[in-house]
Protein backbone atom coordinates (compact mmCIF):
# COMPACT_ATOMS: atom_id res chain seq x y z
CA UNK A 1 33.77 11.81 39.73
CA UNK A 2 30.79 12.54 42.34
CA UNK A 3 32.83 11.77 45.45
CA UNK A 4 32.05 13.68 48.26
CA UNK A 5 35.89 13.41 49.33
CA UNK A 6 37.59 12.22 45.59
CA UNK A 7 39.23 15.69 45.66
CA UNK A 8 40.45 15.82 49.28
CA UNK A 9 41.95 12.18 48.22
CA UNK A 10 43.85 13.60 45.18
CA UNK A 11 45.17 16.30 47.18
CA UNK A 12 46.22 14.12 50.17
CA UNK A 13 47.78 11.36 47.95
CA UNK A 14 49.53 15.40 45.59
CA UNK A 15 51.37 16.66 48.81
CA UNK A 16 52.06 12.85 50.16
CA UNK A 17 54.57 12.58 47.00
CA UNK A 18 55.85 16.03 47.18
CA UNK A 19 56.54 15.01 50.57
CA UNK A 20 58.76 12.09 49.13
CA UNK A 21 56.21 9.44 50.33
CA UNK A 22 56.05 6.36 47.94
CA UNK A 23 51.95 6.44 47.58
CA UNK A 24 49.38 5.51 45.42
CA UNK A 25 45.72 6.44 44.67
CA UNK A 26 43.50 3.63 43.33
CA UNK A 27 40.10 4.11 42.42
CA UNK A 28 37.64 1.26 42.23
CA UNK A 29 34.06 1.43 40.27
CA UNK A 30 31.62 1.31 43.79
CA UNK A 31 29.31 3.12 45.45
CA UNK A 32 30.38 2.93 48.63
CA UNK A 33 33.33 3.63 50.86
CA UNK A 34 33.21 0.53 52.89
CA UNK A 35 33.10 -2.49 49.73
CA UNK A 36 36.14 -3.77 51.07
CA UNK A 37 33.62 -5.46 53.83
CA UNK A 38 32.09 -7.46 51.34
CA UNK A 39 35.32 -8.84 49.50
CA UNK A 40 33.17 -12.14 49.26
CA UNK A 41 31.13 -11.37 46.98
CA UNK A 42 32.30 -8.01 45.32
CA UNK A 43 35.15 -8.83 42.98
CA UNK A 44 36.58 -5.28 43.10
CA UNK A 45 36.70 -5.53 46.99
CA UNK A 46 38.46 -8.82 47.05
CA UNK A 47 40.95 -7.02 44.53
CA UNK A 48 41.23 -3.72 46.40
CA UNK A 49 42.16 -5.98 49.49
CA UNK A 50 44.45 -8.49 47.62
CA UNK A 51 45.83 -4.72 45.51
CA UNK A 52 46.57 -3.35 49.43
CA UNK A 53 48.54 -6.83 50.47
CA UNK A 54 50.79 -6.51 47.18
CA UNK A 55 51.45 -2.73 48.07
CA UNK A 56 52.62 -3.53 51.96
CA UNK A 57 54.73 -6.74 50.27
CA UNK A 58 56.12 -4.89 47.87
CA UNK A 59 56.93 -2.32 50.31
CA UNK A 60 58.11 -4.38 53.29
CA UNK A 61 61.08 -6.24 50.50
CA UNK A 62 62.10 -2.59 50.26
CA UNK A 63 63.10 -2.31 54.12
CA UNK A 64 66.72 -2.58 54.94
């Protein structure tokens, strides 16, 4: 991968979970950092958004 910052990501989301944290790294096939802006009419941004809504559902059941 080309990403100027894939690496830093990998290494943020590495220590996050050594840390304990529950996280997860998805990668989506776009050019550009900001698709999630144009969810209307870039079907991987309207299914990063809709992946980031199941994560913080899934997430929020988990509270006590």
């Amino acid at each position: 991968m080309a990403d100027a910052v894939f690496r830093d990501a990998q290494r943020l989301t590495d220590h996050a979970r050594s840390c304990g944290a529950d996280v997860r790294l998805e990668i989506y096939g776009v050019d550009s950092h900001d698709f999630h802006l144009f969810w209307s009419f870039v079907p991987e941004a309207a299914r990063a958004l809709q992946d980031v809504a199941d994560y913080l559902t899934e997430h929020r059941s988990r509270r006590p």
